[in-house]
PDB file of N, CA and C in Angstrom:
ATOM      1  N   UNK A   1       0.847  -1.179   0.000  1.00  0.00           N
ATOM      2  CA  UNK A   1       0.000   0.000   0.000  1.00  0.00           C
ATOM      3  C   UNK A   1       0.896   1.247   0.000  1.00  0.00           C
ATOM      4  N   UNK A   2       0.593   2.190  -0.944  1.00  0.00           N
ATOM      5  CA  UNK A   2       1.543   3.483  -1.034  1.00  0.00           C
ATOM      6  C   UNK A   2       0.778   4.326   0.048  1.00  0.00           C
ATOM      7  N   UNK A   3       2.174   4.932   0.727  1.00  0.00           N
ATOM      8  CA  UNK A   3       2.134   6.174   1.558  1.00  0.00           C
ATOM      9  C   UNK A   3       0.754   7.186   1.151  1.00  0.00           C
ATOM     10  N   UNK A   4       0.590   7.451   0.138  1.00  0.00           N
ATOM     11  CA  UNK A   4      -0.882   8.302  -0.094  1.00  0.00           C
ATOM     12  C   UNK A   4      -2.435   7.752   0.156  1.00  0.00           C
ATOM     13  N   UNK A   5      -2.323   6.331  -0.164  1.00  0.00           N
ATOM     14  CA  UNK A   5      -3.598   5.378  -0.127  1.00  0.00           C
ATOM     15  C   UNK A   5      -4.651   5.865   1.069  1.00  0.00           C
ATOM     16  N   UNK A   6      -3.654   6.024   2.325  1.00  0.00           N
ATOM     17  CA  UNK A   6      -4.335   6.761   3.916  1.00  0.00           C
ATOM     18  C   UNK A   6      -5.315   8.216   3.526  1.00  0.00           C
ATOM     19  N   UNK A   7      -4.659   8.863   3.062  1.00  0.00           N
ATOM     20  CA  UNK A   7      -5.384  10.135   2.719  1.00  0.00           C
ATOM     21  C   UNK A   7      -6.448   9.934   1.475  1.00  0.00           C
ATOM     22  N   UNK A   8      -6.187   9.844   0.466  1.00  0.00           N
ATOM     23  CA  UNK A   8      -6.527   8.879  -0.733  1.00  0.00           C
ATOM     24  C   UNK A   8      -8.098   8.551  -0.275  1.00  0.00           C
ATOM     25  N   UNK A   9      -7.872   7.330   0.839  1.00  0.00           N
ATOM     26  CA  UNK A   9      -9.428   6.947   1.156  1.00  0.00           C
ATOM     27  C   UNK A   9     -10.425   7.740   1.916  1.00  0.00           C
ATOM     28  N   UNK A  10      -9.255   8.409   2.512  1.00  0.00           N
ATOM     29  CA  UNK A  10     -10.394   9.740   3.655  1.00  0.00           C
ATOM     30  C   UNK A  10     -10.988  10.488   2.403  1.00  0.00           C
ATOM     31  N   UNK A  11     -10.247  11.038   1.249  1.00  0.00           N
ATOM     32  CA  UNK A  11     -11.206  11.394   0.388  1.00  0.00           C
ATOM     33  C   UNK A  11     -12.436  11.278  -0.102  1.00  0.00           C
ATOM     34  N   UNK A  12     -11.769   9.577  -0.098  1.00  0.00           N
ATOM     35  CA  UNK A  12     -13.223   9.241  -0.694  1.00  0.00           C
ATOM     36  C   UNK A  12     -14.319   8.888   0.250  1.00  0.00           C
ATOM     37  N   UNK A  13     -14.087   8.704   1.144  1.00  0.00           N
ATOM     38  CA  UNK A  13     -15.085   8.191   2.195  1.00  0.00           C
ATOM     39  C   UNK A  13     -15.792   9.945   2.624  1.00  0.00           C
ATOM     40  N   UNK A  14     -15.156  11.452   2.212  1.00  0.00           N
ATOM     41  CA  UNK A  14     -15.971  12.061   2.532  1.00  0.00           C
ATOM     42  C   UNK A  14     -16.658  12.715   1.460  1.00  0.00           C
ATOM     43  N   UNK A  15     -16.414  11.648   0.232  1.00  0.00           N
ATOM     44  CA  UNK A  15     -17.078  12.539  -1.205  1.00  0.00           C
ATOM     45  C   UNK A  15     -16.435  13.440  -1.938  1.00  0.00           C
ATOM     46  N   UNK A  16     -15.352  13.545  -1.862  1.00  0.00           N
ATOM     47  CA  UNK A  16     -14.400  15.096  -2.069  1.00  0.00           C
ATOM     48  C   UNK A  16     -14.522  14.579  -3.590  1.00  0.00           C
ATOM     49  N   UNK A  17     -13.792  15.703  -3.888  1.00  0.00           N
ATOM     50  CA  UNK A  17     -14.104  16.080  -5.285  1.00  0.00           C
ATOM     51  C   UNK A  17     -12.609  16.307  -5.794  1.00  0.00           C
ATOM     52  N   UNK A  18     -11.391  16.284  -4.841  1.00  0.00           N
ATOM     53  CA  UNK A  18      -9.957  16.467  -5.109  1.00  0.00           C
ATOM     54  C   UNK A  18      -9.458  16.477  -3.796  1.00  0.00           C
ATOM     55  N   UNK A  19      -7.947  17.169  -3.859  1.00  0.00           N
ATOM     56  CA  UNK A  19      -7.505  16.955  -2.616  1.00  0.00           C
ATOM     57  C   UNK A  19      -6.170  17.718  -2.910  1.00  0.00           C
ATOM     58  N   UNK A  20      -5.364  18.088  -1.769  1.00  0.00           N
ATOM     59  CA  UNK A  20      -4.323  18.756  -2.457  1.00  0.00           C
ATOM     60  C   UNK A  20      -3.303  18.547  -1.376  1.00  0.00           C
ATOM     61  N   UNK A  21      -1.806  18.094  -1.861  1.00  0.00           N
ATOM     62  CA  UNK A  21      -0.821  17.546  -0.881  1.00  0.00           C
ATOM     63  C   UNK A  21       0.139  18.439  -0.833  1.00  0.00           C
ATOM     64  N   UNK A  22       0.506  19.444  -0.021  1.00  0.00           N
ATOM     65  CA  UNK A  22       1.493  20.235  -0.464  1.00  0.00           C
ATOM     66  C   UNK A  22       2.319  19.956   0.950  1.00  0.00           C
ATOM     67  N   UNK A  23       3.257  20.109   0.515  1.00  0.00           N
ATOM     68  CA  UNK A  23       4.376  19.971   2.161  1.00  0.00           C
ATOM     69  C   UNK A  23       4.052  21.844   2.839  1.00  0.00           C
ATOM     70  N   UNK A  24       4.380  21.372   4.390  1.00  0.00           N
ATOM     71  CA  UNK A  24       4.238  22.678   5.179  1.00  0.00           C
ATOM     72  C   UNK A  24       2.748  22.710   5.260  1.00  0.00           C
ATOM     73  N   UNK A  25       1.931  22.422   4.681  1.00  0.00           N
ATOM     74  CA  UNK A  25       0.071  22.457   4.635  1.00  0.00           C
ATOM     75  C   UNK A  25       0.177  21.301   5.110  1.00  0.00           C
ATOM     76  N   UNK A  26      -1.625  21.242   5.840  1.00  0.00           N
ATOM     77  CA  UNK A  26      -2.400  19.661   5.714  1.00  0.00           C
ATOM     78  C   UNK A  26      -2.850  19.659   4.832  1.00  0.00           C
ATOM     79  N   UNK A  27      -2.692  18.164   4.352  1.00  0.00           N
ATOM     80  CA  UNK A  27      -3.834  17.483   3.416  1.00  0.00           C
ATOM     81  C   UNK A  27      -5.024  18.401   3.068  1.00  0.00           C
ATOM     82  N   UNK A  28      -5.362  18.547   2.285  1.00  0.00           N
ATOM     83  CA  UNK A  28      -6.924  19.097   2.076  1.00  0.00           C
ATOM     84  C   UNK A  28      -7.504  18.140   1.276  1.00  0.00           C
ATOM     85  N   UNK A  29      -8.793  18.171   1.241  1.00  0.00           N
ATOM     86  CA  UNK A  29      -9.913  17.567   0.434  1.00  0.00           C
ATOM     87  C   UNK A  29     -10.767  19.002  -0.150  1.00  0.00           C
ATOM     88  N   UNK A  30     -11.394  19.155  -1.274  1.00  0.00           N
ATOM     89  CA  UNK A  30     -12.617  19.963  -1.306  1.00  0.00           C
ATOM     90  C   UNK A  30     -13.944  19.237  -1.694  1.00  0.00           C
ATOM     91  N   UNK A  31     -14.427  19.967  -0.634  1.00  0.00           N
ATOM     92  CA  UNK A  31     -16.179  19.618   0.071  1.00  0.00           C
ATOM     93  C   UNK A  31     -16.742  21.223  -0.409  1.00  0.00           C
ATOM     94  N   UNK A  32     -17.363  20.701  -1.267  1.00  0.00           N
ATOM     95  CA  UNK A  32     -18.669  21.771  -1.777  1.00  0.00           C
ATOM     96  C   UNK A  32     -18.038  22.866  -1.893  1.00  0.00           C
ATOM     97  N   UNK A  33     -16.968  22.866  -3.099  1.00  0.00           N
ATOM     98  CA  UNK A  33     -16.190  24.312  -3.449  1.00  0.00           C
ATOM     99  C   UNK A  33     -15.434  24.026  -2.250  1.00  0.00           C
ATOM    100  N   UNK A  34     -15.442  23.865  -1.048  1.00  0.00           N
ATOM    101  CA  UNK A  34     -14.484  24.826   0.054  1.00  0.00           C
ATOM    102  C   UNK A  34     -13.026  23.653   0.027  1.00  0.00           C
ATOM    103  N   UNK A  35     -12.082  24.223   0.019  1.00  0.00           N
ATOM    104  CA  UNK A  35     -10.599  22.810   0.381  1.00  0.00           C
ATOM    105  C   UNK A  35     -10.654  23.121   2.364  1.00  0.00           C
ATOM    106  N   UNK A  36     -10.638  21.747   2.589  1.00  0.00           N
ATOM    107  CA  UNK A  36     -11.006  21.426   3.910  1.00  0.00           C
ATOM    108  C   UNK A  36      -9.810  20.544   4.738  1.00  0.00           C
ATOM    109  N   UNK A  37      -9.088  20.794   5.808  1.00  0.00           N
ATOM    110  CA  UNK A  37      -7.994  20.070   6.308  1.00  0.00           C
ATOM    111  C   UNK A  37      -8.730  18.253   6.301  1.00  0.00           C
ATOM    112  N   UNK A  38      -8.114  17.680   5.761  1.00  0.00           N
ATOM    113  CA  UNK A  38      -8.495  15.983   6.134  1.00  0.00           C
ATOM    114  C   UNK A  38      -7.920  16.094   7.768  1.00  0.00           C
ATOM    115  N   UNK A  39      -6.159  16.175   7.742  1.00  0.00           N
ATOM    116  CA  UNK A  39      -6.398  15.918   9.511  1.00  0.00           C
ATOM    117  C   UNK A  39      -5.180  17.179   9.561  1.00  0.00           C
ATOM    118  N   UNK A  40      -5.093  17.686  10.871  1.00  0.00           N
ATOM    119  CA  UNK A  40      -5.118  18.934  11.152  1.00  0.00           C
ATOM    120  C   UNK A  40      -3.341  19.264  11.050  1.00  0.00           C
ATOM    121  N   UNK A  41      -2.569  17.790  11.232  1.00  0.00           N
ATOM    122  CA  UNK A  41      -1.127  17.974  11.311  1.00  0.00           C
ATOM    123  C   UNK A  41      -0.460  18.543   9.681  1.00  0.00           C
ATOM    124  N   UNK A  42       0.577  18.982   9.807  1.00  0.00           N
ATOM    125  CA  UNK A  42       1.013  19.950   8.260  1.00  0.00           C
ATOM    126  C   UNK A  42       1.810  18.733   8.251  1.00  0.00           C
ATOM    127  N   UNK A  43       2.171  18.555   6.639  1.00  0.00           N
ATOM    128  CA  UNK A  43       2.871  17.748   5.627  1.00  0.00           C
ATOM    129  C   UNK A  43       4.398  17.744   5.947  1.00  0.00           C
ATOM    130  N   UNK A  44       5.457  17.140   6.406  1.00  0.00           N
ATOM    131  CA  UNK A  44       7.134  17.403   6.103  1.00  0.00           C
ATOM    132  C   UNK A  44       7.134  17.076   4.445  1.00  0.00           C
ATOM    133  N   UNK A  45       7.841  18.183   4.115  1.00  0.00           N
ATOM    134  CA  UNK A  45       8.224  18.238   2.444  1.00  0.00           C
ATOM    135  C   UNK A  45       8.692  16.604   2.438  1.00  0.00           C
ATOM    136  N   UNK A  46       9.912  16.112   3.252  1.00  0.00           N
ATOM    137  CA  UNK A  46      10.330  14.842   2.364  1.00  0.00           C
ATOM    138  C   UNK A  46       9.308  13.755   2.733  1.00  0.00           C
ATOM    139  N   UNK A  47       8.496  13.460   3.635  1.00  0.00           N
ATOM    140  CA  UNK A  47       7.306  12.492   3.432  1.00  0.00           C
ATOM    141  C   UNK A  47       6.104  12.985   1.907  1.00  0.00           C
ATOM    142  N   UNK A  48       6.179  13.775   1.888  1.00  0.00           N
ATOM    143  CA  UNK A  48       5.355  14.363   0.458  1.00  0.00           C
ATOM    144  C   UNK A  48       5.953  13.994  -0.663  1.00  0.00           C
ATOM    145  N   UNK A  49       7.864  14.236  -1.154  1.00  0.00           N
ATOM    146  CA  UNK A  49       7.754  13.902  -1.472  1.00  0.00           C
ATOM    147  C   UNK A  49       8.405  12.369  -1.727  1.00  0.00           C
ATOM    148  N   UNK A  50       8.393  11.478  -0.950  1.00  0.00           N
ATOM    149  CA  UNK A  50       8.755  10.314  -0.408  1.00  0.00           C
ATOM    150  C   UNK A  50       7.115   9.814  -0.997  1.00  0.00           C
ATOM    151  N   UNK A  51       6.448  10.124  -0.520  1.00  0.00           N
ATOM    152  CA  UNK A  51       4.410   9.756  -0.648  1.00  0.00           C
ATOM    153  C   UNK A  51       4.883   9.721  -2.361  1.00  0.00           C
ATOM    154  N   UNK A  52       4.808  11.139  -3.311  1.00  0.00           N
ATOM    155  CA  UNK A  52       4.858  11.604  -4.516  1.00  0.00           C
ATOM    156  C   UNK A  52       5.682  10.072  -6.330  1.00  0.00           C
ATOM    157  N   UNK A  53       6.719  10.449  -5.045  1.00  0.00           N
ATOM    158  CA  UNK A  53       7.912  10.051  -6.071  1.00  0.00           C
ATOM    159  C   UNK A  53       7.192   8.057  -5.985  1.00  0.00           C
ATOM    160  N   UNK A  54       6.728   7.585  -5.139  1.00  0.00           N
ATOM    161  CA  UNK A  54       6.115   6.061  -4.591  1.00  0.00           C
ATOM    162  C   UNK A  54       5.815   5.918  -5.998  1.00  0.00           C
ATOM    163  N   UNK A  55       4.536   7.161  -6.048  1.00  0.00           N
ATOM    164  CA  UNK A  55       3.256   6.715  -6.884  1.00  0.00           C
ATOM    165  C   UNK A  55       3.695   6.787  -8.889  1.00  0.00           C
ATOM    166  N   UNK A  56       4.767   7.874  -8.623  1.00  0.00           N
ATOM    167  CA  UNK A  56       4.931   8.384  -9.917  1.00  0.00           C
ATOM    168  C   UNK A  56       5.613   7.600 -10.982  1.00  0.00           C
ATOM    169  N   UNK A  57       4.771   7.353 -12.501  1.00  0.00           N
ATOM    170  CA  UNK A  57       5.730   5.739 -12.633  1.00  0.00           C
ATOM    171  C   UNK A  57       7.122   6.500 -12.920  1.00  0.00           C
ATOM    172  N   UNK A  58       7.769   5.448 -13.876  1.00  0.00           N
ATOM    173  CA  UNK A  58       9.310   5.963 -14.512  1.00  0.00           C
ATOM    174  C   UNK A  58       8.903   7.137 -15.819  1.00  0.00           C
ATOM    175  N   UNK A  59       8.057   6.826 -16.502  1.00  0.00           N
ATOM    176  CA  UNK A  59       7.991   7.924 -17.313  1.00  0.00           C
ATOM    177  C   UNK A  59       7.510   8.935 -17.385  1.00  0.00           C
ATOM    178  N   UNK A  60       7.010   9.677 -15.596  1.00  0.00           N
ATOM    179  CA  UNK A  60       6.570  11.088 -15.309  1.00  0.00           C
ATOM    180  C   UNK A  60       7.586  11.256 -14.555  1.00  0.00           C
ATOM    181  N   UNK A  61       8.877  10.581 -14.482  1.00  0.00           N
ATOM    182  CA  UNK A  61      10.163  10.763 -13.367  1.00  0.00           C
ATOM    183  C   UNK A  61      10.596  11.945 -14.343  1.00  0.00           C
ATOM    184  N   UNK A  62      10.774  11.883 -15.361  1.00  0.00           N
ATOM    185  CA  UNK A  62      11.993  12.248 -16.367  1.00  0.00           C
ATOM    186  C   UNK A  62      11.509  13.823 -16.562  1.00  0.00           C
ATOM    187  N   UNK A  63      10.285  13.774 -17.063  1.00  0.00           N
ATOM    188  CA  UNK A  63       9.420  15.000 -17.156  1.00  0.00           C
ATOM    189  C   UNK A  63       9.938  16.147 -16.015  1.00  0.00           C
ATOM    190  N   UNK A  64       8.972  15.821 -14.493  1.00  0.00           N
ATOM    191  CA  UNK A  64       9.363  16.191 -13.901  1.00  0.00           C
ATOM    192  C   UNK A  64      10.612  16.952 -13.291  1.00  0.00           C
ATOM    193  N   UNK A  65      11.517  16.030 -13.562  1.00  0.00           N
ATOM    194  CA  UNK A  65      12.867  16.382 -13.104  1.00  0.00           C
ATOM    195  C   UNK A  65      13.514  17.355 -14.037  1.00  0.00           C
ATOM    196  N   UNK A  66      12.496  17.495 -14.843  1.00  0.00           N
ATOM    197  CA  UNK A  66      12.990  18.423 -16.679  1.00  0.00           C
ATOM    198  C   UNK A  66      12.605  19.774 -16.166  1.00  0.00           C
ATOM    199  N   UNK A  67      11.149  19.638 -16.213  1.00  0.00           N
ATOM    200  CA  UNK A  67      10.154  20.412 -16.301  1.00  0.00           C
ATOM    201  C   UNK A  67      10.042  21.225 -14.625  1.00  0.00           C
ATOM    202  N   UNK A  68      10.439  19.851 -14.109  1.00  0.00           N
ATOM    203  CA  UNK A  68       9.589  20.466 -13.268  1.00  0.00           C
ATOM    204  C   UNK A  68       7.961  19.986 -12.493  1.00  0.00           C
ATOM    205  N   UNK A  69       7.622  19.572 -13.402  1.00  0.00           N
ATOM    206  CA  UNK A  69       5.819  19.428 -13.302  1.00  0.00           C
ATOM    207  C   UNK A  69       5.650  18.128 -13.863  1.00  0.00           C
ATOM    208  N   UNK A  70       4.616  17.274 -13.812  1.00  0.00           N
ATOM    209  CA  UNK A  70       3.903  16.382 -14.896  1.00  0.00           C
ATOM    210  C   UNK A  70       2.624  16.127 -14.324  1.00  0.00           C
ATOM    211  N   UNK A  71       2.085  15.185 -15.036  1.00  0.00           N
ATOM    212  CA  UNK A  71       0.916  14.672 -14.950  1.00  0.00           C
ATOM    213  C   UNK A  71       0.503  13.591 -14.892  1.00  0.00           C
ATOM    214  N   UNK A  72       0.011  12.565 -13.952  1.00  0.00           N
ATOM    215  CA  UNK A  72      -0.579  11.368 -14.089  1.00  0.00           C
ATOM    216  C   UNK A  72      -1.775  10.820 -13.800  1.00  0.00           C
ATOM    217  N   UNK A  73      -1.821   9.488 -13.752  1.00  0.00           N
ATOM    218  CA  UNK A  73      -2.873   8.599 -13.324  1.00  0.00           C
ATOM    219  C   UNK A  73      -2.841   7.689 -12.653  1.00  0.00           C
ATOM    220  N   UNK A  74      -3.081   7.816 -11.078  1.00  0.00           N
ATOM    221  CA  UNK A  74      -2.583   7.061  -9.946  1.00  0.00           C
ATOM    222  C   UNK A  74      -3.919   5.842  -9.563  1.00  0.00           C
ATOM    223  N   UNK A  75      -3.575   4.799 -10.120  1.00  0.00           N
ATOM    224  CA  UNK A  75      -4.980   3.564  -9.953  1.00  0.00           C
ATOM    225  C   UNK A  75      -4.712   2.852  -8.334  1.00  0.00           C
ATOM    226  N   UNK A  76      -5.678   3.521  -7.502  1.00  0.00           N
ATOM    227  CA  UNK A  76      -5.748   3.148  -5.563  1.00  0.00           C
ATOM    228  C   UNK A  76      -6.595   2.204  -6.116  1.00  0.00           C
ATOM    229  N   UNK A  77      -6.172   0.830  -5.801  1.00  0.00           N
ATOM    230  CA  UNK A  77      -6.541  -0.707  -5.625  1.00  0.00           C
ATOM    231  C   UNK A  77      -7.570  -0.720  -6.478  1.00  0.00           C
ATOM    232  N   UNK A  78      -8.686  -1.317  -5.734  1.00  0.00           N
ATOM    233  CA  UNK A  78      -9.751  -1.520  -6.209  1.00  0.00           C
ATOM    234  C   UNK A  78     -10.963  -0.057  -5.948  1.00  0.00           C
ATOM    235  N   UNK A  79     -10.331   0.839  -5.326  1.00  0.00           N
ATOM    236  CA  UNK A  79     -11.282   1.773  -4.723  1.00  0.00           C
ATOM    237  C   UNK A  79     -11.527   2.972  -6.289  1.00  0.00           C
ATOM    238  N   UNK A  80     -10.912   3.030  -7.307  1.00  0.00           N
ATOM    239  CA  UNK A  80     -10.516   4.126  -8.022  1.00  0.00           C
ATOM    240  C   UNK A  80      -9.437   4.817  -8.518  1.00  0.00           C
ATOM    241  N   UNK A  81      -9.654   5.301  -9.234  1.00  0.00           N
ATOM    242  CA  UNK A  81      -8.603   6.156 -10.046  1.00  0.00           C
ATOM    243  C   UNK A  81      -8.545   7.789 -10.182  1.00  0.00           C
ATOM    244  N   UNK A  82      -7.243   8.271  -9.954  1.00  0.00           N
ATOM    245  CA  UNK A  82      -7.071   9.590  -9.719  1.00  0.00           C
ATOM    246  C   UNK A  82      -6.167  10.328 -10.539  1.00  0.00           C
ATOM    247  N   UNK A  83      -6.428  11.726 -11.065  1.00  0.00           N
ATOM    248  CA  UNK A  83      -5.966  12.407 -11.545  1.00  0.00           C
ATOM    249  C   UNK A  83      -5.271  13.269 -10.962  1.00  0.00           C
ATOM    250  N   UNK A  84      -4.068  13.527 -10.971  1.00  0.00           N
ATOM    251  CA  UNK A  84      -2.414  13.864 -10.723  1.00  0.00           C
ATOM    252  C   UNK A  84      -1.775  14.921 -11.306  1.00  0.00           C
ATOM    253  N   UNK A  85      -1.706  16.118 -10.833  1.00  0.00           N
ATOM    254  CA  UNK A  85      -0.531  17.101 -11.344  1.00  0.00           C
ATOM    255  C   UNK A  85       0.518  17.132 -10.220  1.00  0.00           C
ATOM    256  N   UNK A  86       2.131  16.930 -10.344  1.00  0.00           N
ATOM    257  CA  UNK A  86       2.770  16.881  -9.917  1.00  0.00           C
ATOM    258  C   UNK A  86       3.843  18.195  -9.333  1.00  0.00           C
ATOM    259  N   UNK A  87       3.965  18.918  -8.997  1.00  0.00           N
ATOM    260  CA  UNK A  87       4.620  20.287  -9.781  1.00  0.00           C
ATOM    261  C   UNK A  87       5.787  20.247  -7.934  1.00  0.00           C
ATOM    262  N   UNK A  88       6.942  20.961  -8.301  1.00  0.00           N
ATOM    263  CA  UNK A  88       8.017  21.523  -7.819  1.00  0.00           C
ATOM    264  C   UNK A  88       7.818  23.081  -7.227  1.00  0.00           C
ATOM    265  N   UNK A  89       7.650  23.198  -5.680  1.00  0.00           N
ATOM    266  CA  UNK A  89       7.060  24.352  -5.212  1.00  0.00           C
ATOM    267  C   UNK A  89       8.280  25.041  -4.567  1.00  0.00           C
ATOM    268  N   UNK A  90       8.149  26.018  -3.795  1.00  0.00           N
ATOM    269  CA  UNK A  90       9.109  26.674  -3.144  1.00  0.00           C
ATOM    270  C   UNK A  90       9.415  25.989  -1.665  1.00  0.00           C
ATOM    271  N   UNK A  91       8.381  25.055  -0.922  1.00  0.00           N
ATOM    272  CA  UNK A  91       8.584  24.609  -0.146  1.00  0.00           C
ATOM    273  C   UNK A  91       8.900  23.359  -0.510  1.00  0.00           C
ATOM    274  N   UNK A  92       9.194  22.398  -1.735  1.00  0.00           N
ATOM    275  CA  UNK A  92       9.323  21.174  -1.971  1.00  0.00           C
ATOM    276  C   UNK A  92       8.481  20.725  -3.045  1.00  0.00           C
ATOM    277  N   UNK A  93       8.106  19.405  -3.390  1.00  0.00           N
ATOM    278  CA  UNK A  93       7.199  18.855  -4.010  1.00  0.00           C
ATOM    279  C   UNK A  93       5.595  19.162  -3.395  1.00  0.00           C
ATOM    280  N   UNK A  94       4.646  19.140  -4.407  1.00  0.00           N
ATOM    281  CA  UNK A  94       3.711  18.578  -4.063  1.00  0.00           C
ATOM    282  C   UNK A  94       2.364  18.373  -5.527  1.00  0.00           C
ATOM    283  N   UNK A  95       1.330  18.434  -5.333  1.00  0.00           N
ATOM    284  CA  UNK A  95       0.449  17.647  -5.878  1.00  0.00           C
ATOM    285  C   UNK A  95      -0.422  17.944  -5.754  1.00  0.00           C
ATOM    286  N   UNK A  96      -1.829  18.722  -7.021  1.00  0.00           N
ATOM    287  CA  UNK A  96      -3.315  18.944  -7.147  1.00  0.00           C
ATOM    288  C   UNK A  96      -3.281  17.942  -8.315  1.00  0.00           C
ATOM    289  N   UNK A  97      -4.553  17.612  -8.491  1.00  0.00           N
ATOM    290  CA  UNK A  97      -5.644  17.733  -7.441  1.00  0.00           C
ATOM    291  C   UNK A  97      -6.222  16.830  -6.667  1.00  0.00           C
ATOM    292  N   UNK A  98      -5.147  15.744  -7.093  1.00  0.00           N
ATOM    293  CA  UNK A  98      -6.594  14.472  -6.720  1.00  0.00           C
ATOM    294  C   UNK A  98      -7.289  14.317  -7.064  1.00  0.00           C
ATOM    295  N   UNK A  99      -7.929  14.448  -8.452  1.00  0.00           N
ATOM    296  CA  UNK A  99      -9.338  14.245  -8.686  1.00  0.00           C
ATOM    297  C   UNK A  99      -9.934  13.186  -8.951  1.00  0.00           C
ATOM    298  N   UNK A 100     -11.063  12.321  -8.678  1.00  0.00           N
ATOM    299  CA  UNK A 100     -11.662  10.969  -8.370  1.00  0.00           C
ATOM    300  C   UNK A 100     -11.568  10.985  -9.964  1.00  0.00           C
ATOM    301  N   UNK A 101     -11.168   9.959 -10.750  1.00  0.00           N
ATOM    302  CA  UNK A 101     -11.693   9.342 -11.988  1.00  0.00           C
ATOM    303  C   UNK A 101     -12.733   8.433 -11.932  1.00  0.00           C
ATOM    304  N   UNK A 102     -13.699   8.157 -13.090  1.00  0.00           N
ATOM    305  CA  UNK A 102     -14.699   6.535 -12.768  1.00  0.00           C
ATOM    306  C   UNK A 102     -13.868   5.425 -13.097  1.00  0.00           C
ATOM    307  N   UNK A 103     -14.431   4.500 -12.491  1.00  0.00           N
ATOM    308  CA  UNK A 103     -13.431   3.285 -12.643  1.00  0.00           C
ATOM    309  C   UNK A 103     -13.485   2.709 -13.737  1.00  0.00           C
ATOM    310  N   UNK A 104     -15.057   3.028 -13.894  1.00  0.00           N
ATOM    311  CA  UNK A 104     -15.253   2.499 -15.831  1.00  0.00           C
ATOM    312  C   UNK A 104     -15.786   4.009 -16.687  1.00  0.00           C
ATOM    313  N   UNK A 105     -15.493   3.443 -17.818  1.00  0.00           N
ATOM    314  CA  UNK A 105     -16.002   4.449 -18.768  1.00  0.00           C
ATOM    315  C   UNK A 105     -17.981   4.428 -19.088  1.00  0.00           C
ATOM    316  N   UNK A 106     -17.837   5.427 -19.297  1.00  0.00           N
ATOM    317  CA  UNK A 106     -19.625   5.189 -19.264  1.00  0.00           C
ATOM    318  C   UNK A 106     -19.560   5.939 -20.800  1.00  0.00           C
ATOM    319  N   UNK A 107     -21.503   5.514 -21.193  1.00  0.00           N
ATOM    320  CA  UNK A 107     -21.124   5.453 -22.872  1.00  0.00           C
ATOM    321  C   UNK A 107     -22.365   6.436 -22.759  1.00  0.00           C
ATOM    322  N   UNK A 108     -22.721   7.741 -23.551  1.00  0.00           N
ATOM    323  CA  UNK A 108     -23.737   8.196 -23.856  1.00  0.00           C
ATOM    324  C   UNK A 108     -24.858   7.749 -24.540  1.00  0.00           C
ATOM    325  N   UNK A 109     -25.877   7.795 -24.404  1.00  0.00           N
ATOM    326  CA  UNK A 109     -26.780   6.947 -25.294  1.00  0.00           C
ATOM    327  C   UNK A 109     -27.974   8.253 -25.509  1.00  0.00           C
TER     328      UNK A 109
END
């Protein structure tokens, strides 16, 4: 289980709509527009990005370390799939938005 999975599920268990990991901050989730502390303790930059670098495969390593920034798609077990911007801050790594993906594709009819 990766270091993020903990926060990851508090998301989802409160409906959030994203989440945002920045070192020096707590965790947030956003609940109805507002970003909301998940739990009240602030982030150490190298557990963030220790959490970050877990999830990120080899070919958003390279980007990153270029750029600066990338983008992925982090698949938590069986619970869902999440959308990933990675970016290089002044306090360290961190990561918007979290955003819940569906697990399946749905078809318009």
């Amino acid at each position: 289980m990766a270091e993020i999975d903990a926060y990851l599920t508090e998301v989802l268990e409160k409906a959030g709509l994203g989440s945002a990991f920045h070192p020096g901050d707590p965790a947030r989730v956003r609940l109805f527009g507002d970003l909301t502390a998940l739990r009240p303790d602030k982030l150490a930059p190298e557990f963030v990005k220790q959490a970050l670098y877990e999830i990120m495969p080899k070919p958003a390593v390279r980007p990153f370390r270029g750029e600066g920034r990338c983008g992925l798609c982090y698949t938590f077990a069986d619970k869902g799939r999440f959308r990933v911007n990675v970016m290089r801050q002044l306090n360290g790594m961190g990561a918007v938005p979290f955003a819940p993906l569906p697990s399946k594709a749905t078809v318009a009819r």
